[in-house]
PDB file of N, CA and C in Angstrom:
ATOM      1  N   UNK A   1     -55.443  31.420 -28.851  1.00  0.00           N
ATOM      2  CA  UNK A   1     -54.241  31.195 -29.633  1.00  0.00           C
ATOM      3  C   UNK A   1     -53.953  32.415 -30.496  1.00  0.00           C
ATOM      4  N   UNK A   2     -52.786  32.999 -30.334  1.00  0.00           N
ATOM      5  CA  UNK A   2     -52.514  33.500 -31.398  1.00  0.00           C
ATOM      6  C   UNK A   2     -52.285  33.000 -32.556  1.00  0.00           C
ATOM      7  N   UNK A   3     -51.660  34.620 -34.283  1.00  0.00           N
ATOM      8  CA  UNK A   3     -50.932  34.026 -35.375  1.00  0.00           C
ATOM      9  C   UNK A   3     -50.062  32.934 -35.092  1.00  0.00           C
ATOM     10  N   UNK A   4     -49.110  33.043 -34.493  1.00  0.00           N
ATOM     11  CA  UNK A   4     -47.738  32.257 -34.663  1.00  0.00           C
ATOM     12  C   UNK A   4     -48.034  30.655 -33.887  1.00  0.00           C
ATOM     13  N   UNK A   5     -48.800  30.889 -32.896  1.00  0.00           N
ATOM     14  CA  UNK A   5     -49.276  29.753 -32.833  1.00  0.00           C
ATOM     15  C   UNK A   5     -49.792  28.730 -33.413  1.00  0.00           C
ATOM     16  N   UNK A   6     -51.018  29.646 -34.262  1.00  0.00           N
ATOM     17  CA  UNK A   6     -51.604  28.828 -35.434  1.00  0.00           C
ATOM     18  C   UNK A   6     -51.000  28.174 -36.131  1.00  0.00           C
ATOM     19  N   UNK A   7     -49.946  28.997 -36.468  1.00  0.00           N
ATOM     20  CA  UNK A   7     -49.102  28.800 -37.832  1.00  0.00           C
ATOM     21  C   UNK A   7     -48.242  27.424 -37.774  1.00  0.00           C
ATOM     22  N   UNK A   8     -47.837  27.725 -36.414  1.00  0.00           N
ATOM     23  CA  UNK A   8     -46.841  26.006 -35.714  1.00  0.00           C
ATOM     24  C   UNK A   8     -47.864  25.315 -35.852  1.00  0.00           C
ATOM     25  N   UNK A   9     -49.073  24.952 -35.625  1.00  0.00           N
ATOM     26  CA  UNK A   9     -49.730  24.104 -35.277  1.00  0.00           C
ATOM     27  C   UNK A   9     -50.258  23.230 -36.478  1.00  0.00           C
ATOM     28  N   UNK A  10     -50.471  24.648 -37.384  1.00  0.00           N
ATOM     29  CA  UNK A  10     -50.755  24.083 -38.963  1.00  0.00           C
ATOM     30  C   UNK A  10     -49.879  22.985 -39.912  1.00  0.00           C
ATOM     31  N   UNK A  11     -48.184  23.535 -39.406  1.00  0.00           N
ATOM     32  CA  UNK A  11     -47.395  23.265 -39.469  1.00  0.00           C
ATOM     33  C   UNK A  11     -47.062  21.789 -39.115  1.00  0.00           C
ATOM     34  N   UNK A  12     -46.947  21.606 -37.803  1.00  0.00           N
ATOM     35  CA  UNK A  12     -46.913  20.607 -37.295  1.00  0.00           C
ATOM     36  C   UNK A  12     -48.236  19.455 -37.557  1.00  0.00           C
ATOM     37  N   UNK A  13     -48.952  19.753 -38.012  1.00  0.00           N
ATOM     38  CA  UNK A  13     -50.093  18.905 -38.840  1.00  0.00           C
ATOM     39  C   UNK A  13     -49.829  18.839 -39.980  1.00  0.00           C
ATOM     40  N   UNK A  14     -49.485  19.447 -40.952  1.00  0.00           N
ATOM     41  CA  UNK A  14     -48.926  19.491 -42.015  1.00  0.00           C
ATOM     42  C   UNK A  14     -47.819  18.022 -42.153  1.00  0.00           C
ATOM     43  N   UNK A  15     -47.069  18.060 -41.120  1.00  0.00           N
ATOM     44  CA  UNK A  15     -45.882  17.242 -41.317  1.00  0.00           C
ATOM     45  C   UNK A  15     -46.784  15.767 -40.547  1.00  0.00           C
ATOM     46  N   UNK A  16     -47.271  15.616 -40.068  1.00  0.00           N
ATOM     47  CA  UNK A  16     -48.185  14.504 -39.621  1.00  0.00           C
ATOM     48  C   UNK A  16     -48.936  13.900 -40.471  1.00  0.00           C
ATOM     49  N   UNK A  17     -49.504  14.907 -41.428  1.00  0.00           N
ATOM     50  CA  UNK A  17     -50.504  14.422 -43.113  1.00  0.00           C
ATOM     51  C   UNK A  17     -49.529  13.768 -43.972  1.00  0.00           C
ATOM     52  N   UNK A  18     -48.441  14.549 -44.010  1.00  0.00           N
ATOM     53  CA  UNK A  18     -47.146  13.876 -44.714  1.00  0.00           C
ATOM     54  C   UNK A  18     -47.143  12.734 -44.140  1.00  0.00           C
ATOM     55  N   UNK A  19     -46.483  12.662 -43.160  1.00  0.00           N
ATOM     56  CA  UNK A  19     -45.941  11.024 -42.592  1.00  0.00           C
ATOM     57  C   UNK A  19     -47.267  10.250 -42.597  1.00  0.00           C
ATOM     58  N   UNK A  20     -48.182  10.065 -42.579  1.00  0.00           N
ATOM     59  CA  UNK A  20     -49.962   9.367 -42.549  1.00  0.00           C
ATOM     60  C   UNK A  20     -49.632   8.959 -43.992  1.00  0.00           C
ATOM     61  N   UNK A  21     -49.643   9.593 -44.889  1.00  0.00           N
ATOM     62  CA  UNK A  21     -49.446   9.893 -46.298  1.00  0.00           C
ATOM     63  C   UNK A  21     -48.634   8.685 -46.976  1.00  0.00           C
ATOM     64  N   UNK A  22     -47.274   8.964 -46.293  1.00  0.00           N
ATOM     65  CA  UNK A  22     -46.321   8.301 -46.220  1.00  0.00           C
ATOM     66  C   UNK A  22     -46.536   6.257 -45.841  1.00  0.00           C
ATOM     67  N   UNK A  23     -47.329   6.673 -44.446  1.00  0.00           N
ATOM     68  CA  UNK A  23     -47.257   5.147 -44.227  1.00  0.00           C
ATOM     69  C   UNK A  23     -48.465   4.334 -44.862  1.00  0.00           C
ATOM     70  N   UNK A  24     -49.384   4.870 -45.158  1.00  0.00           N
ATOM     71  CA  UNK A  24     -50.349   4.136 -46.489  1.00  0.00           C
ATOM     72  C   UNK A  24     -49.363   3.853 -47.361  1.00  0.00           C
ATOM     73  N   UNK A  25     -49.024   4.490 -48.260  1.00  0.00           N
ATOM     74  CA  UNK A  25     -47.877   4.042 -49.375  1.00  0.00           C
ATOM     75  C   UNK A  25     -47.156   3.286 -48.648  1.00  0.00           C
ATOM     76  N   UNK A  26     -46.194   3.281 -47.919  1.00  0.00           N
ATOM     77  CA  UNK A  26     -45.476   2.525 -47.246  1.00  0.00           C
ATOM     78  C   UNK A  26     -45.993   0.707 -47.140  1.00  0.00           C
ATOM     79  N   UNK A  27     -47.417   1.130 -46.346  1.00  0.00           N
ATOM     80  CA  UNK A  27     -48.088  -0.325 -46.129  1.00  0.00           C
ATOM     81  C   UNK A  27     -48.707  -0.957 -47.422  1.00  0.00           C
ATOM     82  N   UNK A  28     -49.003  -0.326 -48.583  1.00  0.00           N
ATOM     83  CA  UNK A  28     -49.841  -0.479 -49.780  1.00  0.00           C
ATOM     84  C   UNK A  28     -48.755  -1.408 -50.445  1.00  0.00           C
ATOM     85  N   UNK A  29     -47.554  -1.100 -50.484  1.00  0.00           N
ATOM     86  CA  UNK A  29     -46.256  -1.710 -51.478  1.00  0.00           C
ATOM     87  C   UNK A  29     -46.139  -2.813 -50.245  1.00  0.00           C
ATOM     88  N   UNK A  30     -46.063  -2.941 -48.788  1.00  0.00           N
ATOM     89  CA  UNK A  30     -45.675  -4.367 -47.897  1.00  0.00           C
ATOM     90  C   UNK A  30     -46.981  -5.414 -48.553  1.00  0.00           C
ATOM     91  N   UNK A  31     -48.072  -4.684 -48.559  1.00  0.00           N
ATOM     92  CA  UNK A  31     -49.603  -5.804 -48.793  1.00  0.00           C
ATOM     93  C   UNK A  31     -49.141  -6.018 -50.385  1.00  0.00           C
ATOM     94  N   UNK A  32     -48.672  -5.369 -51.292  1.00  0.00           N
ATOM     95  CA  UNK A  32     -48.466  -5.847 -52.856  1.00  0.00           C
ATOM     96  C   UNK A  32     -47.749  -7.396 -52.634  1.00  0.00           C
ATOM     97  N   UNK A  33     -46.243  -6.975 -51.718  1.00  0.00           N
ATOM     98  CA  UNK A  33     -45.082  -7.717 -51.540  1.00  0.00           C
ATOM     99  C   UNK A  33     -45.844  -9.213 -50.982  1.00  0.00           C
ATOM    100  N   UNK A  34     -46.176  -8.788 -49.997  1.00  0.00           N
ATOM    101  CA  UNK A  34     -46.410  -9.561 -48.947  1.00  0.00           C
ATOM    102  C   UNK A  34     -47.844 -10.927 -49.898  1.00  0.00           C
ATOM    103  N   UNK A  35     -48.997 -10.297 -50.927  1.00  0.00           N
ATOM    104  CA  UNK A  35     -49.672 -10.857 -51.564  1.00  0.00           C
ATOM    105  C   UNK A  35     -48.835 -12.305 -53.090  1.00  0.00           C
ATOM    106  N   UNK A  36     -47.856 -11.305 -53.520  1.00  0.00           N
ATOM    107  CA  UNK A  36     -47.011 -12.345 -54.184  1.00  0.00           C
ATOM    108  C   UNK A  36     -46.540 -13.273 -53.281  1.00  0.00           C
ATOM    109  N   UNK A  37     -46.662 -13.049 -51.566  1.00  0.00           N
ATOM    110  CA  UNK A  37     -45.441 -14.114 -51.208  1.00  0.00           C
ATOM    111  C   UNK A  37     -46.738 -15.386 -50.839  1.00  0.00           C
ATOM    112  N   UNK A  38     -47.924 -14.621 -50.606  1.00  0.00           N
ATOM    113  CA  UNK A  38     -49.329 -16.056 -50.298  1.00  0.00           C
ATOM    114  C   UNK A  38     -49.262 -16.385 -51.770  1.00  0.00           C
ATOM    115  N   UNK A  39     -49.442 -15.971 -52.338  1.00  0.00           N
ATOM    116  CA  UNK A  39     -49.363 -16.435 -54.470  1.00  0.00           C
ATOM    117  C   UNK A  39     -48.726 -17.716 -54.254  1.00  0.00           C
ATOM    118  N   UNK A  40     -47.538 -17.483 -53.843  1.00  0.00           N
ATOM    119  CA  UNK A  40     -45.778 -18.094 -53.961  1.00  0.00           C
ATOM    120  C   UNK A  40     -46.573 -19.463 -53.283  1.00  0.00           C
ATOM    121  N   UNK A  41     -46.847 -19.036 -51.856  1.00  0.00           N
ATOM    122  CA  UNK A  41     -46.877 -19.858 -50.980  1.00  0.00           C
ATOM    123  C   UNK A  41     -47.919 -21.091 -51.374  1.00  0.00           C
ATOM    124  N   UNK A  42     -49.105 -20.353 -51.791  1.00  0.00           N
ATOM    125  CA  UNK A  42     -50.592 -21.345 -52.252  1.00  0.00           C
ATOM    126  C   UNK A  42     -50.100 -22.119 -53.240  1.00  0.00           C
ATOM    127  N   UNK A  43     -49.056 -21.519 -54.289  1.00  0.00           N
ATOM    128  CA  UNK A  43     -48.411 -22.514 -55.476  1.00  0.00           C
ATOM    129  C   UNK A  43     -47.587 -23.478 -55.018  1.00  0.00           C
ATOM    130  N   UNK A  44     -47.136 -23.554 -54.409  1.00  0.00           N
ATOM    131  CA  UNK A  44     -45.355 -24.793 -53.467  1.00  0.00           C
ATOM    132  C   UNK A  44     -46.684 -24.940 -52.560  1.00  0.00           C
ATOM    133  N   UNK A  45     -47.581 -25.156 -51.930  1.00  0.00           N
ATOM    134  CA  UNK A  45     -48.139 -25.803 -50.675  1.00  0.00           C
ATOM    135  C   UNK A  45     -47.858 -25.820 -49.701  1.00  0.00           C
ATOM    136  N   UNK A  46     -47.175 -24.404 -50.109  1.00  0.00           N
ATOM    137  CA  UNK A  46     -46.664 -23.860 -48.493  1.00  0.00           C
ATOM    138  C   UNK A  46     -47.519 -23.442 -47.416  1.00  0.00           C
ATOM    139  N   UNK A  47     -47.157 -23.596 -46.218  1.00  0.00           N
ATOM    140  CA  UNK A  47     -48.505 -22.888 -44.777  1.00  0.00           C
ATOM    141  C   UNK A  47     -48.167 -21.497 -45.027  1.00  0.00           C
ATOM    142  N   UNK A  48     -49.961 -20.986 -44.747  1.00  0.00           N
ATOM    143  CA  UNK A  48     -50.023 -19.792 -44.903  1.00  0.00           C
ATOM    144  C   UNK A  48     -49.044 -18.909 -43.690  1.00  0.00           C
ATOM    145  N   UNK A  49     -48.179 -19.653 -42.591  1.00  0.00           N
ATOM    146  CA  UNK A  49     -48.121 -19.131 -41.336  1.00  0.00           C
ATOM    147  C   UNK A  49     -46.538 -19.276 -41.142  1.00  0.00           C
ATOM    148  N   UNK A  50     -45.634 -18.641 -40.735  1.00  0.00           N
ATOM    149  CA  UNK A  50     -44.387 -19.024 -40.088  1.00  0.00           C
ATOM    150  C   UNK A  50     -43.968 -18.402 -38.914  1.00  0.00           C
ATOM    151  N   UNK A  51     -44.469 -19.380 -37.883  1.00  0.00           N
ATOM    152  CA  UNK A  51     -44.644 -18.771 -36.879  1.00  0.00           C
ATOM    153  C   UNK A  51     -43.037 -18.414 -36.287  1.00  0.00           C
ATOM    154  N   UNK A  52     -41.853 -19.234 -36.479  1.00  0.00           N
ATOM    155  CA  UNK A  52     -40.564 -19.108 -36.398  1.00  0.00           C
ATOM    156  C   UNK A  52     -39.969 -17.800 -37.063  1.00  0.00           C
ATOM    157  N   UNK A  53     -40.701 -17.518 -38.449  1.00  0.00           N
ATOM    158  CA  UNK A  53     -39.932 -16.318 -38.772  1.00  0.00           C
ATOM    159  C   UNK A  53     -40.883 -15.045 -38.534  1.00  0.00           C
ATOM    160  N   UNK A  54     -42.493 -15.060 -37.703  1.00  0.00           N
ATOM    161  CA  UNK A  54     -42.975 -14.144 -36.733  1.00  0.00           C
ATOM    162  C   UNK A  54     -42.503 -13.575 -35.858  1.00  0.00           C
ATOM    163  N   UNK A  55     -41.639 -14.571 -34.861  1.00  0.00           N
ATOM    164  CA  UNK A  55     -40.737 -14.494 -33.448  1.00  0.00           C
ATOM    165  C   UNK A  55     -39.740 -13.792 -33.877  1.00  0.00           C
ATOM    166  N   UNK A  56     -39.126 -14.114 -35.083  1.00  0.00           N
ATOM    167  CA  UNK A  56     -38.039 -13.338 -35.220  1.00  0.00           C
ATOM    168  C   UNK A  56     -37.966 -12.174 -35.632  1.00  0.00           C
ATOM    169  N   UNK A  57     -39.672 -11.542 -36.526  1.00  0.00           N
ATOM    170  CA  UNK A  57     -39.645 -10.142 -36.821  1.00  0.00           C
ATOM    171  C   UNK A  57     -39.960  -9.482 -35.617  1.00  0.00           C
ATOM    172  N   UNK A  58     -40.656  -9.782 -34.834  1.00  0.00           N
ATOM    173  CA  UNK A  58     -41.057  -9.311 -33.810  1.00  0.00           C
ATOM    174  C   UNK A  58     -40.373  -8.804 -32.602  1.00  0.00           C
ATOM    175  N   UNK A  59     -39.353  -9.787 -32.846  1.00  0.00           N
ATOM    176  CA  UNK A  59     -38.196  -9.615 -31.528  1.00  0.00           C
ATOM    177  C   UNK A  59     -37.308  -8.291 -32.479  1.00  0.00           C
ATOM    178  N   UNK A  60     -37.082  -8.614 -33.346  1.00  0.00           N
ATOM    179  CA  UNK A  60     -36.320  -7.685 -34.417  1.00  0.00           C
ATOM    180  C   UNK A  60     -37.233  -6.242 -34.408  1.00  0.00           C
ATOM    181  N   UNK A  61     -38.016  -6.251 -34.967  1.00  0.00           N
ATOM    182  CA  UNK A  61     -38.785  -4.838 -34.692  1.00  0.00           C
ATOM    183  C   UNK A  61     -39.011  -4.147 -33.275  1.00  0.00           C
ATOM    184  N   UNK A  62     -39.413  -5.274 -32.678  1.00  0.00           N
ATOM    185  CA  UNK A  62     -39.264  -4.783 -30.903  1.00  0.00           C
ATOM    186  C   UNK A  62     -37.935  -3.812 -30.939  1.00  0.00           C
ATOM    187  N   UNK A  63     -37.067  -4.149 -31.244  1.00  0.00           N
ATOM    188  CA  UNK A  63     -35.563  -3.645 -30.901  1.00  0.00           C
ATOM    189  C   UNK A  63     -35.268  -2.687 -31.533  1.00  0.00           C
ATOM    190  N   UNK A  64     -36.079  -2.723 -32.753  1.00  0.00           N
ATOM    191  CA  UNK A  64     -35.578  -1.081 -33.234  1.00  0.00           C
ATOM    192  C   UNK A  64     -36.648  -0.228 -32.976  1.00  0.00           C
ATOM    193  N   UNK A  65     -38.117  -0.556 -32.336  1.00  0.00           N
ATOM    194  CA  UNK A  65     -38.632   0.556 -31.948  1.00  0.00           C
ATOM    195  C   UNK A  65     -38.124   0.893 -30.074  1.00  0.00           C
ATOM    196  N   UNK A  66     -37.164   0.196 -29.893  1.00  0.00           N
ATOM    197  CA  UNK A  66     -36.389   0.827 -28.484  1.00  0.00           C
ATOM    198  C   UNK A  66     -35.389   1.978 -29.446  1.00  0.00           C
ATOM    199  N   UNK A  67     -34.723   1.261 -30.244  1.00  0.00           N
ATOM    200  CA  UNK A  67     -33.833   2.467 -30.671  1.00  0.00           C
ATOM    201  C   UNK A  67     -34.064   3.355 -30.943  1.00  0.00           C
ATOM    202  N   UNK A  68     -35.647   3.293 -31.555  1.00  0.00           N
ATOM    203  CA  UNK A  68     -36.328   4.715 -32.072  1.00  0.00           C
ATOM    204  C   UNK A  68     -36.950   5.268 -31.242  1.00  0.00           C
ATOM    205  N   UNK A  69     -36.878   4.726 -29.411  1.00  0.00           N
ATOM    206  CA  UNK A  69     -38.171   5.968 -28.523  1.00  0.00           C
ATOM    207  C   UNK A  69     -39.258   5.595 -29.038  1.00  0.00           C
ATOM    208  N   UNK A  70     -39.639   4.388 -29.329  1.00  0.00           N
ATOM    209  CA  UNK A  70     -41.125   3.852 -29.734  1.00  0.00           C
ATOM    210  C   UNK A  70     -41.505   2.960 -28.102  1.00  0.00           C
ATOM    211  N   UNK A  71     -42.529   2.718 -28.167  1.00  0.00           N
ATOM    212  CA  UNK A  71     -43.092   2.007 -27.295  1.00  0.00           C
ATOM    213  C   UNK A  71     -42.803   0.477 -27.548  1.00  0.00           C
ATOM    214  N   UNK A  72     -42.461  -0.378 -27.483  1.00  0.00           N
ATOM    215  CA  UNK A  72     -42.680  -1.773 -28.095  1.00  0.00           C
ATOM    216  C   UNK A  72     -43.431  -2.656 -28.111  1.00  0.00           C
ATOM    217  N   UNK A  73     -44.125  -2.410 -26.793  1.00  0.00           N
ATOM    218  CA  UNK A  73     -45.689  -3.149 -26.690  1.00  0.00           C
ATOM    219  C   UNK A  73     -46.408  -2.359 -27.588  1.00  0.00           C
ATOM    220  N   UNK A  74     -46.375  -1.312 -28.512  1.00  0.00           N
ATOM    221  CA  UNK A  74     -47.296  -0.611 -29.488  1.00  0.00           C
ATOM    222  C   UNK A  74     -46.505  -1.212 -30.463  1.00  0.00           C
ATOM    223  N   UNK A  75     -45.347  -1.145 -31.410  1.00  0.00           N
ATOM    224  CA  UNK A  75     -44.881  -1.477 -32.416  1.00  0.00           C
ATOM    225  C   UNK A  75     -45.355  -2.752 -32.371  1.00  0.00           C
ATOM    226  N   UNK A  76     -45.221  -3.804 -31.242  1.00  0.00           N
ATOM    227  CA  UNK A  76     -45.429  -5.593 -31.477  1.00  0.00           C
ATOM    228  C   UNK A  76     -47.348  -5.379 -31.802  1.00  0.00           C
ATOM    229  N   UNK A  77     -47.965  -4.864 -31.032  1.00  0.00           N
ATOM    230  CA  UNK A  77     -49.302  -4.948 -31.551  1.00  0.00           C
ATOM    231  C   UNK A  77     -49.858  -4.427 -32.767  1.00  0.00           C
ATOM    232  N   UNK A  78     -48.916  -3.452 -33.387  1.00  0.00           N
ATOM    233  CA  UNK A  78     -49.189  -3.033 -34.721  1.00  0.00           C
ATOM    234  C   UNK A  78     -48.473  -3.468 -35.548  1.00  0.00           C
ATOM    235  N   UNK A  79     -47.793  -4.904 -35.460  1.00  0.00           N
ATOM    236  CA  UNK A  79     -47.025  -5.378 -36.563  1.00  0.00           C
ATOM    237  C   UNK A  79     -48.025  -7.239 -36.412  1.00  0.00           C
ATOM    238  N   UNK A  80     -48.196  -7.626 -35.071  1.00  0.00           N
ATOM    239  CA  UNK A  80     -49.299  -8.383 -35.125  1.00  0.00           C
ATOM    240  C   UNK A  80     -50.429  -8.143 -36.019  1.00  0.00           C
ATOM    241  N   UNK A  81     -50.991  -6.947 -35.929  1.00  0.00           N
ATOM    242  CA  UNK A  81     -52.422  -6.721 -36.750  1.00  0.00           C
ATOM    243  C   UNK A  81     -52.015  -6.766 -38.162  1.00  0.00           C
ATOM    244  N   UNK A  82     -50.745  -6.510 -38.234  1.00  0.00           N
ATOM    245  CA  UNK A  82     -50.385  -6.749 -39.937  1.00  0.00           C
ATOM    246  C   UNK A  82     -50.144  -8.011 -40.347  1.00  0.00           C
ATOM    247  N   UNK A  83     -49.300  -8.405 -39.501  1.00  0.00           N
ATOM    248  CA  UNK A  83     -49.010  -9.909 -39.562  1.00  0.00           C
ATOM    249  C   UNK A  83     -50.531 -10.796 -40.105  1.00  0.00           C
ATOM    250  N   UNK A  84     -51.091 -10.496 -38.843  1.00  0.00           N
ATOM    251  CA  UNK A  84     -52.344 -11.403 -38.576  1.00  0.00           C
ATOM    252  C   UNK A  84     -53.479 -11.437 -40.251  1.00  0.00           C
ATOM    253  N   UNK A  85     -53.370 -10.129 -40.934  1.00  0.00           N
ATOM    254  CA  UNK A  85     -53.601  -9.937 -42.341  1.00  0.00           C
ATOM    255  C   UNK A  85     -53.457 -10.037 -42.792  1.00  0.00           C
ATOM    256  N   UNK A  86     -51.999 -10.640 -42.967  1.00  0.00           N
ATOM    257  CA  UNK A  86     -51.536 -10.928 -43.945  1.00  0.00           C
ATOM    258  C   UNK A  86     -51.803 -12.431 -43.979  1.00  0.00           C
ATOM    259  N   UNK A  87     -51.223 -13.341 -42.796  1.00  0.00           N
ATOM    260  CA  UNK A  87     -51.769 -14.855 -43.119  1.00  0.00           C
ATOM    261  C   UNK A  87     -53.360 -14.751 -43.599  1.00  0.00           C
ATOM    262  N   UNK A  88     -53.950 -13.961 -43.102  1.00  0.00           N
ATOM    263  CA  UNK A  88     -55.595 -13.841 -43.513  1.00  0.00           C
ATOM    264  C   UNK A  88     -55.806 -14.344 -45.409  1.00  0.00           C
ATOM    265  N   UNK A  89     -54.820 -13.121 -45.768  1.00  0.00           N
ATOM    266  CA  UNK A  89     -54.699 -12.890 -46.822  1.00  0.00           C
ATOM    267  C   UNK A  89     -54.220 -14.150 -47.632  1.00  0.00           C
ATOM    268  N   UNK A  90     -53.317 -14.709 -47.057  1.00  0.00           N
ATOM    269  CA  UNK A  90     -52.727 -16.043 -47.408  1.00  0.00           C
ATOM    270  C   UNK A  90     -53.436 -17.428 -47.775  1.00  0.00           C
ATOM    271  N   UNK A  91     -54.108 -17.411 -46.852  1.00  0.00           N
ATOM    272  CA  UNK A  91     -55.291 -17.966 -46.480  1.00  0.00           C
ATOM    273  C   UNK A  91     -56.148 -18.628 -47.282  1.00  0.00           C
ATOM    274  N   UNK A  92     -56.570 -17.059 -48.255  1.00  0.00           N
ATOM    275  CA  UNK A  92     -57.545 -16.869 -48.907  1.00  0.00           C
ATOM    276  C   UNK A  92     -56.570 -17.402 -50.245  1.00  0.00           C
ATOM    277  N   UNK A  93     -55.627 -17.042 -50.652  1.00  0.00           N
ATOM    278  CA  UNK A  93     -55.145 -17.331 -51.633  1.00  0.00           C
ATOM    279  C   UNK A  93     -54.798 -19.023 -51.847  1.00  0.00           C
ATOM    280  N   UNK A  94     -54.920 -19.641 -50.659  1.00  0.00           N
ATOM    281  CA  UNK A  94     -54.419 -21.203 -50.404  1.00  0.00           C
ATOM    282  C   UNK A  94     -56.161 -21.979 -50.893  1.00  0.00           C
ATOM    283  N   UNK A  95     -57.437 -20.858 -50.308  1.00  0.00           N
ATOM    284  CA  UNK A  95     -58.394 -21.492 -50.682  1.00  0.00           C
ATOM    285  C   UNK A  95     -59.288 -21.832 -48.964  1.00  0.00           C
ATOM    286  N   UNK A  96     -58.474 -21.493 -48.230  1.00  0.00           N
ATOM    287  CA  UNK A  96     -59.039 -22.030 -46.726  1.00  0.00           C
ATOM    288  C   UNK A  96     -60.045 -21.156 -46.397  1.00  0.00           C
TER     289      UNK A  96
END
């Protein structure tokens, strides 16, 4: 490799640390959000689970990672693993 090579490459990692960076913060403020809403839920005796409004993020996110050149079988499995943590999380706050 040459300089200029390096330099893109540094570069282009650079902007990858950013966006990494980015989606911790990003996910840190959904798990804050998402913890008031098991709070909410364990107080009203609400189910930790809605599986009706799952289907609908899912189908919904599916669709904008087509718009974005995302994969959608990757976006649905990485919004499952969040999902799935979050009822976890819920869960725990209900006492189960």
């Amino acid at each position: 490799m040459n300089e200029t090579t390096d330099q893109q490459l540094a570069a282009f990692r650079k902007s990858i640390d950013n966006i990494d960076a980015a989606l911790i913060h990003i996910l840190a403020e959904r798990f804050r959000i998402t913890q008031a809403v098991g709070e909410y839920k364990a107080k009203n005796r609400l189910p930790p689970a809605d599986p009706a409004r799952e289907t609908k993020q899912i189908a919904r996110l599916r669709a904008l990672a087509v718009e974005a050149d995302l994969d959608p079988e990757f976006s649905e499995a990485l919004l499952r693993f969040i999902i799935d943590e979050v009822i976890r999380h819920h869960r725990k706050a209900r006492g189960d």
